[in-house]
C-alpha atoms as a PDB file:
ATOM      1  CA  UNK A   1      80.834  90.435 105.086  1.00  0.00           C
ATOM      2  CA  UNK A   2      82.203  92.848 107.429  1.00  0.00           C
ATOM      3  CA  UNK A   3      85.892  93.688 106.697  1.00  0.00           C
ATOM      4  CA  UNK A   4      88.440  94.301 108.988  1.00  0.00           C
ATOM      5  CA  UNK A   5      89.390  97.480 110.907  1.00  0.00           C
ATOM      6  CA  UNK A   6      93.279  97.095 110.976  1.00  0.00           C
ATOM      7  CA  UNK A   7      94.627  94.301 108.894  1.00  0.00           C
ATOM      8  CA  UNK A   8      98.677  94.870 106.899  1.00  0.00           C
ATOM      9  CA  UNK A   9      97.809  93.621 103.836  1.00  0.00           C
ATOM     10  CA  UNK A  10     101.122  92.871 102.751  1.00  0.00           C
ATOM     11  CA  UNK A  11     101.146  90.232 105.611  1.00  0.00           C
ATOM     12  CA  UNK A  12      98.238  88.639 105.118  1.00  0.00           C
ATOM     13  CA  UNK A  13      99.145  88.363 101.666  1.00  0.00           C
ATOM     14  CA  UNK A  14     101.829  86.028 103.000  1.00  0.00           C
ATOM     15  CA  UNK A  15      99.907  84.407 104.581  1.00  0.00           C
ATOM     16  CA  UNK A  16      97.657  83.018 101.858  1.00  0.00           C
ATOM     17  CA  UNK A  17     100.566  82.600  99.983  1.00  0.00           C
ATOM     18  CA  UNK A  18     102.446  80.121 101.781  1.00  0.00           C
ATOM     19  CA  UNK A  19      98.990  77.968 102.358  1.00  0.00           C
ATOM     20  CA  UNK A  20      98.535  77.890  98.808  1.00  0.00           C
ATOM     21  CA  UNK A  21     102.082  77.119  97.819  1.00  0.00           C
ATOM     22  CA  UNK A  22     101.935  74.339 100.040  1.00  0.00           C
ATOM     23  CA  UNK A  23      98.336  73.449  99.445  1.00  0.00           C
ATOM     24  CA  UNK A  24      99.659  73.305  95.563  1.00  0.00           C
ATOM     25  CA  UNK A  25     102.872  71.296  95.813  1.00  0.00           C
ATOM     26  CA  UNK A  26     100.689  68.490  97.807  1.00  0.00           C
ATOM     27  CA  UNK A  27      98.635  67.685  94.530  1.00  0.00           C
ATOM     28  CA  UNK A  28      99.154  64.915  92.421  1.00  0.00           C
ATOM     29  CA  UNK A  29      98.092  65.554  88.883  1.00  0.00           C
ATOM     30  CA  UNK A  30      93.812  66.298  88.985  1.00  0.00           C
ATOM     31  CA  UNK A  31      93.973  67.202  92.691  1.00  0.00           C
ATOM     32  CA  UNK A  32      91.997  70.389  93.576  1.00  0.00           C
ATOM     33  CA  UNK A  33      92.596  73.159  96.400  1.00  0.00           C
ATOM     34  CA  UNK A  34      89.693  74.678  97.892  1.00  0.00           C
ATOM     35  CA  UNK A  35      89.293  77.669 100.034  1.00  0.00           C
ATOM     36  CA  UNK A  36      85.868  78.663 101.883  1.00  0.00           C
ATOM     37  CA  UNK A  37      85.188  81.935 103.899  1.00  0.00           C
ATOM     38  CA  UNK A  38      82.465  82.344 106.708  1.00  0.00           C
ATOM     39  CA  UNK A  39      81.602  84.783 109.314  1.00  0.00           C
ATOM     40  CA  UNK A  40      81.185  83.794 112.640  1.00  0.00           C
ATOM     41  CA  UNK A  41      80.995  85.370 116.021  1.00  0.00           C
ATOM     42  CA  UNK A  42      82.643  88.261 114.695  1.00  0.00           C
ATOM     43  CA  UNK A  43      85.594  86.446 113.002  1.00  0.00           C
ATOM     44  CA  UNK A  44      86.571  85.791 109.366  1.00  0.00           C
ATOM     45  CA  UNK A  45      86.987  82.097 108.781  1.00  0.00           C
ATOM     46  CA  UNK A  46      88.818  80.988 106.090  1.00  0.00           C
ATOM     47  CA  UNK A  47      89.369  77.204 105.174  1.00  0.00           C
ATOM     48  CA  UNK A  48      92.397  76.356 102.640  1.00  0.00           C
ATOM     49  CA  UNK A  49      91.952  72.629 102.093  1.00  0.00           C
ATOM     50  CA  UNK A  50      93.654  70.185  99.136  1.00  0.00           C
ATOM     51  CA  UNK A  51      93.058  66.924  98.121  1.00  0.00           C
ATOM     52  CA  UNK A  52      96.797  65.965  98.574  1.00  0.00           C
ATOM     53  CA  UNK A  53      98.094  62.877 100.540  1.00  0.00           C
ATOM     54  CA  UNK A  54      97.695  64.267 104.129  1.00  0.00           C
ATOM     55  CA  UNK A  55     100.439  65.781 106.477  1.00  0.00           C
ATOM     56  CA  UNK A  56     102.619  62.524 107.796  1.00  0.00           C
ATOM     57  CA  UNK A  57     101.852  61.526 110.939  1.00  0.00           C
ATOM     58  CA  UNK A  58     105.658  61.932 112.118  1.00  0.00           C
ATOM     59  CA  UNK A  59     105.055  65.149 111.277  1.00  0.00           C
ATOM     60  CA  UNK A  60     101.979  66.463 112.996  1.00  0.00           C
ATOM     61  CA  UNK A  61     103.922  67.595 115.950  1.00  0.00           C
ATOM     62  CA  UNK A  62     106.065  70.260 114.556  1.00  0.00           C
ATOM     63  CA  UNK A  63     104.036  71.305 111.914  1.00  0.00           C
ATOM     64  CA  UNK A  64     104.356  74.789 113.271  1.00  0.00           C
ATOM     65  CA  UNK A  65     107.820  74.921 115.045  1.00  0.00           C
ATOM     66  CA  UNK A  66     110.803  76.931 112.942  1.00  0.00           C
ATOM     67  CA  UNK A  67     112.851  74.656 110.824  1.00  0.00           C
ATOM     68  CA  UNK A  68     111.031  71.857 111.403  1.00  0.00           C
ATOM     69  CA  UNK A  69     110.785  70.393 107.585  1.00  0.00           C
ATOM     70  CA  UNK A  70     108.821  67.470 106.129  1.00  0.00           C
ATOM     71  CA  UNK A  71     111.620  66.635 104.113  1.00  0.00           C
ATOM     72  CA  UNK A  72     111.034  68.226 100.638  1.00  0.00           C
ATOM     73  CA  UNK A  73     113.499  70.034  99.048  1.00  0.00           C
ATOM     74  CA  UNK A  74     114.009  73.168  99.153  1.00  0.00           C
ATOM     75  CA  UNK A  75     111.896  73.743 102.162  1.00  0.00           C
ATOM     76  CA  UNK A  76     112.913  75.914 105.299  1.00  0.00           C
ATOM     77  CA  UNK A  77     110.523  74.894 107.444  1.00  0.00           C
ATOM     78  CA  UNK A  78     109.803  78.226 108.522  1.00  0.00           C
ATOM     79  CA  UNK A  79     106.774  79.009 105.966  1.00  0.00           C
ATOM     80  CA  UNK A  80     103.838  77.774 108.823  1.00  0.00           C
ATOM     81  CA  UNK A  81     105.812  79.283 111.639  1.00  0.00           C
ATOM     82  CA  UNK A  82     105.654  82.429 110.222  1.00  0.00           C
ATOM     83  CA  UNK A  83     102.543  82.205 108.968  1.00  0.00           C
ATOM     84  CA  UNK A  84     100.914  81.384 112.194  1.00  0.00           C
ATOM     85  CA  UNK A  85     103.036  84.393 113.744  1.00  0.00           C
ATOM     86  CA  UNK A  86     101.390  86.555 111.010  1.00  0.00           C
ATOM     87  CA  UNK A  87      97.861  86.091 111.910  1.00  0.00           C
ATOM     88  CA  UNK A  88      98.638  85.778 115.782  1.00  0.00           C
ATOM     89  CA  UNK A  89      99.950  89.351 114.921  1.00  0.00           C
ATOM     90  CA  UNK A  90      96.235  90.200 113.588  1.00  0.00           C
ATOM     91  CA  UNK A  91      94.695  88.527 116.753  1.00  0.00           C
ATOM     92  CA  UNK A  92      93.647  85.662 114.862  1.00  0.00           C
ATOM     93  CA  UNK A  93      95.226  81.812 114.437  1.00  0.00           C
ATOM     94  CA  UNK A  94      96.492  79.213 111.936  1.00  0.00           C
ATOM     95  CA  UNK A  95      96.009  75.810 113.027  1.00  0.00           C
ATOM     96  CA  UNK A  96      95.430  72.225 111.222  1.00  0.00           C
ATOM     97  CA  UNK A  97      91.850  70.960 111.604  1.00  0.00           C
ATOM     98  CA  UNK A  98      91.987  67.863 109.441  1.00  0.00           C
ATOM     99  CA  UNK A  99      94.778  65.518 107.376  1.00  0.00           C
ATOM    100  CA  UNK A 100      94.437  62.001 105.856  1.00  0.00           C
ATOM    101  CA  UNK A 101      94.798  60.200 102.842  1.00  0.00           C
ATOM    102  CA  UNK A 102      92.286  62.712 101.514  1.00  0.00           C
ATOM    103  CA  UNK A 103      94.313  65.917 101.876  1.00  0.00           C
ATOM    104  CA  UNK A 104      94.718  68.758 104.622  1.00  0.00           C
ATOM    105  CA  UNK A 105      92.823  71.818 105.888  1.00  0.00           C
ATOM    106  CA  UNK A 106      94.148  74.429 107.445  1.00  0.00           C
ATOM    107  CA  UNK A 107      91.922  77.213 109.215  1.00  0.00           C
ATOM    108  CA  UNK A 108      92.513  80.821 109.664  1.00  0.00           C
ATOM    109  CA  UNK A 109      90.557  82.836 112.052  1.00  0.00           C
ATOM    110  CA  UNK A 110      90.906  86.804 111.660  1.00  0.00           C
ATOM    111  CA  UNK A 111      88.496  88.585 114.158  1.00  0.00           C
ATOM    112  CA  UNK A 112      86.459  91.530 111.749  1.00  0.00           C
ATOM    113  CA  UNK A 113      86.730  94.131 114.381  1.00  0.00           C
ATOM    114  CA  UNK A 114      89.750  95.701 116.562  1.00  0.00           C
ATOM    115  CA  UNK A 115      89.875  94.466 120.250  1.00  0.00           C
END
């Protein structure tokens, strides 16, 4: 796979971080995170998906906005904001494309060359 020109590592480190942290605290006990990378039309694809409960529906709307929370303790709510931010910054995206009672994936897209 071709890597990319211009990436801050220490970002995108952050990044994967806070998908697995909350891919992680969405198991129940012999749940199982999974992440897949592709190359596509000159982008990266990376899928971080669990086998959780899903994202609540009441909460599908501000999954992304700053200090929006699902509730749990000890959350901010600004770990997906920022994260989206983060790879917006790298001209790519963070966005939800599936939840249910089987779990959640998130999607990051991270173009392989500079524009």
């Amino acid at each position: 796979m071709t890597r990319a020109k211009i990436a801050d590592r220490e970002r995108l480190y952050r990044v994967f971080l806070n998908l697995g942290k909350n891919a992680l605290e969405a198991l129940t006990s012999g749940g199982e995170i999974r992440i897949t990378v592709r190359q596509t039309a000159g982008q990266a694809v990376i899928d971080v998906r669990d086998t959780g409960p899903g994202i609540p529906e009441t909460t599908l709307g501000s999954l992304f906005i700053p200090f929006a929370t699902s509730g749990r303790m000890g959350g901010t709510g600004l770990g997906l904001a920022t994260a989206r931010d983060l790879m917006r910054a790298h001209g790519g995206e963070l966005s939800l494309v599936e939840t249910g009672s089987h779990g959640a994936c998130f999607r990051l897209t991270l173009p392989l060359s500079t524009p």
